[in-house]
C-alpha atoms as a PDB file:
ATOM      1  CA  UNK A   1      74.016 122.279  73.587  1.00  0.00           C
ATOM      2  CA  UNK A   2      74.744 120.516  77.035  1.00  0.00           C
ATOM      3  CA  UNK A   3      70.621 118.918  76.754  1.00  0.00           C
ATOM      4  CA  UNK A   4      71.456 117.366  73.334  1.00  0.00           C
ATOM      5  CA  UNK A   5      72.334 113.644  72.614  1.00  0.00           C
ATOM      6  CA  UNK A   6      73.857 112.397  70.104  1.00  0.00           C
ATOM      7  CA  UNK A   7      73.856 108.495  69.081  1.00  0.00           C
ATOM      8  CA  UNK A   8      77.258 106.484  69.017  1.00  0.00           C
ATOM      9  CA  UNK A   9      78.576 105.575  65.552  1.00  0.00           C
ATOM     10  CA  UNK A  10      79.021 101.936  66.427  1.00  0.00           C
ATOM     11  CA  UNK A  11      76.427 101.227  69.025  1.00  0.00           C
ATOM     12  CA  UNK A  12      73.382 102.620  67.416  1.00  0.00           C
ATOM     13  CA  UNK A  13      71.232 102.313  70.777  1.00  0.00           C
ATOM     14  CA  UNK A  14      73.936 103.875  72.676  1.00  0.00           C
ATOM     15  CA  UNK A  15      73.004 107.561  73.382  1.00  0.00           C
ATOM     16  CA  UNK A  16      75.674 110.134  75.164  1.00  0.00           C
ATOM     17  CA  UNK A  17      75.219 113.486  76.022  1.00  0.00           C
ATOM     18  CA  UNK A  18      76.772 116.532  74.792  1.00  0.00           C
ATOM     19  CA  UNK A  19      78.735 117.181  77.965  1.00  0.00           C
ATOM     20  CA  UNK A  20      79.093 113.380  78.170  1.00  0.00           C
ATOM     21  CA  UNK A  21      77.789 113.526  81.595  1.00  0.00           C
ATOM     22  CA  UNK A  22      75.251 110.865  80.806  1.00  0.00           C
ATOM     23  CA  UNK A  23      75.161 108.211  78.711  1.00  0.00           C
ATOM     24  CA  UNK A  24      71.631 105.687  77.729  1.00  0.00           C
ATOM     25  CA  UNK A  25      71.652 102.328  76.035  1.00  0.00           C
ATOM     26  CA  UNK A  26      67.544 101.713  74.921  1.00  0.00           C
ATOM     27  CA  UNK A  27      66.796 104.766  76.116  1.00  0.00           C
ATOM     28  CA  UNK A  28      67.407 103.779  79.713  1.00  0.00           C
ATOM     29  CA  UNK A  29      69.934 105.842  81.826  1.00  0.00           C
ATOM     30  CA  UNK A  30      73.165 103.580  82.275  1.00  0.00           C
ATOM     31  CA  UNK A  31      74.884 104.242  85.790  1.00  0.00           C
ATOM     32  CA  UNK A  32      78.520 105.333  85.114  1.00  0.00           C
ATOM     33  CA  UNK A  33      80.912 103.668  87.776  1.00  0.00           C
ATOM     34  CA  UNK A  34      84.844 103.600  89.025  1.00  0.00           C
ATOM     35  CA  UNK A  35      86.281 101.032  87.984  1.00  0.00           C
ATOM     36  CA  UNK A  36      89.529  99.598  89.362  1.00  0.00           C
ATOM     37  CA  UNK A  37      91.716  98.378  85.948  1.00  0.00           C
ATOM     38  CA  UNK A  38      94.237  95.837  86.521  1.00  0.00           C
ATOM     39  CA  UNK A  39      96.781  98.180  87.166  1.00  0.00           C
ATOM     40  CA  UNK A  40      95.112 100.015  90.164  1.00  0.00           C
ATOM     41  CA  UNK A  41      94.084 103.146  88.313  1.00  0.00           C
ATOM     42  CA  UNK A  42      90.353 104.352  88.345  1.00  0.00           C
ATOM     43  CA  UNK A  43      88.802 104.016  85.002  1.00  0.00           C
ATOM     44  CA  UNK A  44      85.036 105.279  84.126  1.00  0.00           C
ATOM     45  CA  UNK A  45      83.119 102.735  82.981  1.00  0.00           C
ATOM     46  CA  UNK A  46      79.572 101.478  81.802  1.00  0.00           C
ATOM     47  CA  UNK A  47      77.674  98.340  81.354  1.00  0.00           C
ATOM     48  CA  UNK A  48      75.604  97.164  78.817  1.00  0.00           C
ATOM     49  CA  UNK A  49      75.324  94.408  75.926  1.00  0.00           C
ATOM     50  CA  UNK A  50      76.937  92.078  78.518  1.00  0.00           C
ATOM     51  CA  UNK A  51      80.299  93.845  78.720  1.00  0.00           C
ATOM     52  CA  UNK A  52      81.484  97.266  80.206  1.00  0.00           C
ATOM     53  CA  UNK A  53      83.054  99.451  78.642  1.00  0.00           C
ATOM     54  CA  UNK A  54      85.477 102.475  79.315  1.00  0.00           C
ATOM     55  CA  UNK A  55      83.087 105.970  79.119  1.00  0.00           C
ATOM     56  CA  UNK A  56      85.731 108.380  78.206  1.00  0.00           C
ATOM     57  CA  UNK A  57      86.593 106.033  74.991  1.00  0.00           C
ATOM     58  CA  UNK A  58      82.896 105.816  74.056  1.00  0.00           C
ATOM     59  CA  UNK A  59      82.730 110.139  74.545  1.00  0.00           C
ATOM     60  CA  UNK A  60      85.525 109.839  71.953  1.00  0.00           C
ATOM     61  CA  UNK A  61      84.293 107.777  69.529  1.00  0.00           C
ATOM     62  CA  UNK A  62      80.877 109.600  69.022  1.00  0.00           C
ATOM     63  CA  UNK A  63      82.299 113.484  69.563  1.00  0.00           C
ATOM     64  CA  UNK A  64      85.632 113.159  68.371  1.00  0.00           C
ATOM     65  CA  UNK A  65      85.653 111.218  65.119  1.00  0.00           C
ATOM     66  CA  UNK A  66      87.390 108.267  64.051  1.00  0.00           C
ATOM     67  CA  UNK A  67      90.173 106.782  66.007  1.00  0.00           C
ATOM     68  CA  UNK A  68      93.443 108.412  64.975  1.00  0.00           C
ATOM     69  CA  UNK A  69      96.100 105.276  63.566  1.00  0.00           C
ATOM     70  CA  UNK A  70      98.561 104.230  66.584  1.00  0.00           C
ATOM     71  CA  UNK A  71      96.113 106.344  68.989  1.00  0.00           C
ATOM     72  CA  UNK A  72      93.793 104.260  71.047  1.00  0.00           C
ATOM     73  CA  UNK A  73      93.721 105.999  74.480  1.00  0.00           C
ATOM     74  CA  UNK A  74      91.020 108.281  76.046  1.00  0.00           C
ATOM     75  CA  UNK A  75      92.784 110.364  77.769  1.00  0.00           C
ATOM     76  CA  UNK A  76      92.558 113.379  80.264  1.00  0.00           C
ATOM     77  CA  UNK A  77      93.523 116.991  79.587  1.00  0.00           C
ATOM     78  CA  UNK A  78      93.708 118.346  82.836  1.00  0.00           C
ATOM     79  CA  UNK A  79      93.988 114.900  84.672  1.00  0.00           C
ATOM     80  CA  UNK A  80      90.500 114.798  86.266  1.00  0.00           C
ATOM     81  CA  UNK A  81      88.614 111.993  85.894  1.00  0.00           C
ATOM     82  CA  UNK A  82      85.223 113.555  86.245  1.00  0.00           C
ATOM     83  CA  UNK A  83      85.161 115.823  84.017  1.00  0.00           C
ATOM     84  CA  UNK A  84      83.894 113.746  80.928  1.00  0.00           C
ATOM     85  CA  UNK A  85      83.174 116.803  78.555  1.00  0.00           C
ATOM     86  CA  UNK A  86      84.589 115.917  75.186  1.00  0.00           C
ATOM     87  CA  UNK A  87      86.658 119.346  74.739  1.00  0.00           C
ATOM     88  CA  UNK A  88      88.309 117.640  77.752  1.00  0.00           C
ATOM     89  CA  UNK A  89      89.263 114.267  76.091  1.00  0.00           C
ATOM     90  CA  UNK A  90      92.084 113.278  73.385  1.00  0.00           C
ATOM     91  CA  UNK A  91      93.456 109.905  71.567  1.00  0.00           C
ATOM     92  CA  UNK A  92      96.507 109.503  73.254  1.00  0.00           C
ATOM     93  CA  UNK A  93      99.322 107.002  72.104  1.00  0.00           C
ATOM     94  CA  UNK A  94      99.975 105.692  75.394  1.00  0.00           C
ATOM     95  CA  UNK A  95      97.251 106.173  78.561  1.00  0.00           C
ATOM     96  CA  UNK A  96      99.052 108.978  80.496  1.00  0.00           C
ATOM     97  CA  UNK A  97      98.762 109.536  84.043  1.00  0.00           C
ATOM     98  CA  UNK A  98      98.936 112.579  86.337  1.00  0.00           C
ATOM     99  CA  UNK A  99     101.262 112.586  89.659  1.00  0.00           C
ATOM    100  CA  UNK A 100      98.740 113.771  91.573  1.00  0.00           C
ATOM    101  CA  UNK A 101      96.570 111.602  90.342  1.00  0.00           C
ATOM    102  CA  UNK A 102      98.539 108.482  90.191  1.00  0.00           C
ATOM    103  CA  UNK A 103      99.126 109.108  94.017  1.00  0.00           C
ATOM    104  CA  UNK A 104      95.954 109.481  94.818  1.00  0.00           C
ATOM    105  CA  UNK A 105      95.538 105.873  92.898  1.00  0.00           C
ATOM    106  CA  UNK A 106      98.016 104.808  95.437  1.00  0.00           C
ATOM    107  CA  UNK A 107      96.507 106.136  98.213  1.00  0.00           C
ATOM    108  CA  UNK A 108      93.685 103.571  97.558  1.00  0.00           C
ATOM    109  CA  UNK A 109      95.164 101.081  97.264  1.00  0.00           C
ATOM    110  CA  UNK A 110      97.199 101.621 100.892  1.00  0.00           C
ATOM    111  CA  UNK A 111      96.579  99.746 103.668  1.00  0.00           C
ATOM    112  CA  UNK A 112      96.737 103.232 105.283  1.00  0.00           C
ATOM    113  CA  UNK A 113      94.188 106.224 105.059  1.00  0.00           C
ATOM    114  CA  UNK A 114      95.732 109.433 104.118  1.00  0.00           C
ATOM    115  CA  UNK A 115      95.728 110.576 107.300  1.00  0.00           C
ATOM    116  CA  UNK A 116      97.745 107.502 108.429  1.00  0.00           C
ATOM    117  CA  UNK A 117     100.265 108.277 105.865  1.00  0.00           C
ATOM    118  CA  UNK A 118     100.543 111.793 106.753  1.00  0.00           C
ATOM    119  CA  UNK A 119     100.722 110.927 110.430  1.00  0.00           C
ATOM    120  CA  UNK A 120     103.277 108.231 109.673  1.00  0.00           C
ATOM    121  CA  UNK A 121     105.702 110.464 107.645  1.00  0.00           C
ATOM    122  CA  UNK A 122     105.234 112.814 110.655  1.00  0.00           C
ATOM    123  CA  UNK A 123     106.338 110.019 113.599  1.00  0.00           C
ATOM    124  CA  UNK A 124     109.143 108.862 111.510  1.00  0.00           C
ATOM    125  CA  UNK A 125     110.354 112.716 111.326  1.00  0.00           C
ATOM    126  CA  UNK A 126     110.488 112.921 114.945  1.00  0.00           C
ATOM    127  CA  UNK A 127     112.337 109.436 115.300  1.00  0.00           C
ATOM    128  CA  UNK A 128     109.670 107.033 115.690  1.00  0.00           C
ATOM    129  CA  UNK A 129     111.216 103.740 114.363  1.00  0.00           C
ATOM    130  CA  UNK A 130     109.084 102.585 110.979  1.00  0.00           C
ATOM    131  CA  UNK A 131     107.692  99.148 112.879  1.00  0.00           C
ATOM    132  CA  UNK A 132     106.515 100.801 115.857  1.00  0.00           C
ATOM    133  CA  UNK A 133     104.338 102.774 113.709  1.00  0.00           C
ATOM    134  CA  UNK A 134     103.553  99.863 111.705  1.00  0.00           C
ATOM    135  CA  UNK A 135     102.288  97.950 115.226  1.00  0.00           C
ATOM    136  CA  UNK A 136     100.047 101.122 115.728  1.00  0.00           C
ATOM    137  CA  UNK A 137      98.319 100.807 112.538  1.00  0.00           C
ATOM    138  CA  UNK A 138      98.591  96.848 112.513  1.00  0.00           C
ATOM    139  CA  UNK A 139     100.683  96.839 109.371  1.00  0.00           C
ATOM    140  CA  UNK A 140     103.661  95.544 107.970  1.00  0.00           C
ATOM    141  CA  UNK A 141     106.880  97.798 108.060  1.00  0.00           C
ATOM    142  CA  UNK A 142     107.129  97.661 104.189  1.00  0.00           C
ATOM    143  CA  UNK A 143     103.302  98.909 104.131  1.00  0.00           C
ATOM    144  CA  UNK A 144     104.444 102.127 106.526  1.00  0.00           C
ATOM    145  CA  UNK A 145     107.854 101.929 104.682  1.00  0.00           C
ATOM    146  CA  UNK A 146     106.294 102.345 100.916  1.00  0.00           C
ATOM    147  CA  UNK A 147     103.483 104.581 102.348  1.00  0.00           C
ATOM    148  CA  UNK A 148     106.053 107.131 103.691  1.00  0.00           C
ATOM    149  CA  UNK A 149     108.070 107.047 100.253  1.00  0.00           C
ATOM    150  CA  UNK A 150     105.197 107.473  97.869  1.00  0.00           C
ATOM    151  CA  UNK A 151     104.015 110.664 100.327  1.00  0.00           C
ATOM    152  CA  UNK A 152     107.857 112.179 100.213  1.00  0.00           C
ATOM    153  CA  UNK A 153     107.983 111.712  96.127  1.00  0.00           C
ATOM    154  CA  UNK A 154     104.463 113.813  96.445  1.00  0.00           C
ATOM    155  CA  UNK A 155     105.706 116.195  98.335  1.00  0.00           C
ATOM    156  CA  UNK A 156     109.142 116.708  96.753  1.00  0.00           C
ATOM    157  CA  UNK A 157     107.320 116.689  93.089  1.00  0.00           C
ATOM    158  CA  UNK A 158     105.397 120.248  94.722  1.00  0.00           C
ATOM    159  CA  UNK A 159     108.651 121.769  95.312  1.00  0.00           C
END
């Protein structure tokens, strides 16, 4: 079943496979992107008719039927963002986010790499004042400072 396509309800040039790992608009392969939403999470998106729109919602729309009433996000079962098979997608009421994922949002958006962060948290352990390790990474404090807090909620959340 995973070589079949099946043709979007609304978009009737809009073809998306059954494991929704590609989708074609005119029969031409469209490339399926990250895209950074205004509120710094990673969306999957596409582009065609002049507009781009979210991949997981599309999935929905042909696999999973009509659009349930006060249910209009695509969202993730087990959180990962690339895995686009339709048993893996539901109309959600509000768009959910995982913690892990959610930091790993705010990882890229940092200033610092992971490592910095994880190297930070470690320096400030052993007593390293917060803008000394800000001057090594040529940062502001509040950059190190936020960096440090988001990696502690991570860590406590695994506890």
């Amino acid at each position: 079943m995973s070589n079949q396509w099946k043709r979007h309800p609304k978009f009737r040039d809009l073809q998306i496979k059954a494991d929704g790992s590609e989708v074609k608009y005119n029969e031409k392969s469209l490339n399926i992107k990250d895209h950074r939403g205004k509120t710094g999470k990673i969306l999957k998106i596409v582009y065609f008719n002049h507009s781009q729109y979210s991949v997981p919602k599309l999935i929905l729309e042909t696999y999973g039927g009509p659009i349930p009433e006060g249910r209009h996000y695509a969202t993730y079962k087990d959180g990962n963002i690339e895995n686009l098979h339709p048993n893996n997608l539901y109309w959600s009421k509000k768009h959910l986010i995982s913690p892990e994922r959610k930091f790993e949002n705010d990882l890229k958006l940092s200033k610092l790499t992971k490592d910095q962060t994880y190297s930070a948290l470690v320096s400030q352990r052993k007593g390293i004042p917060i803008s000394k390790i800000a001057e090594n990474y040529k940062v502001s404090d509040m950059t190190v400072f936020r960096a440090v807090q988001r990696l502690k909620r991570k860590i406590k959340d695994y506890k």
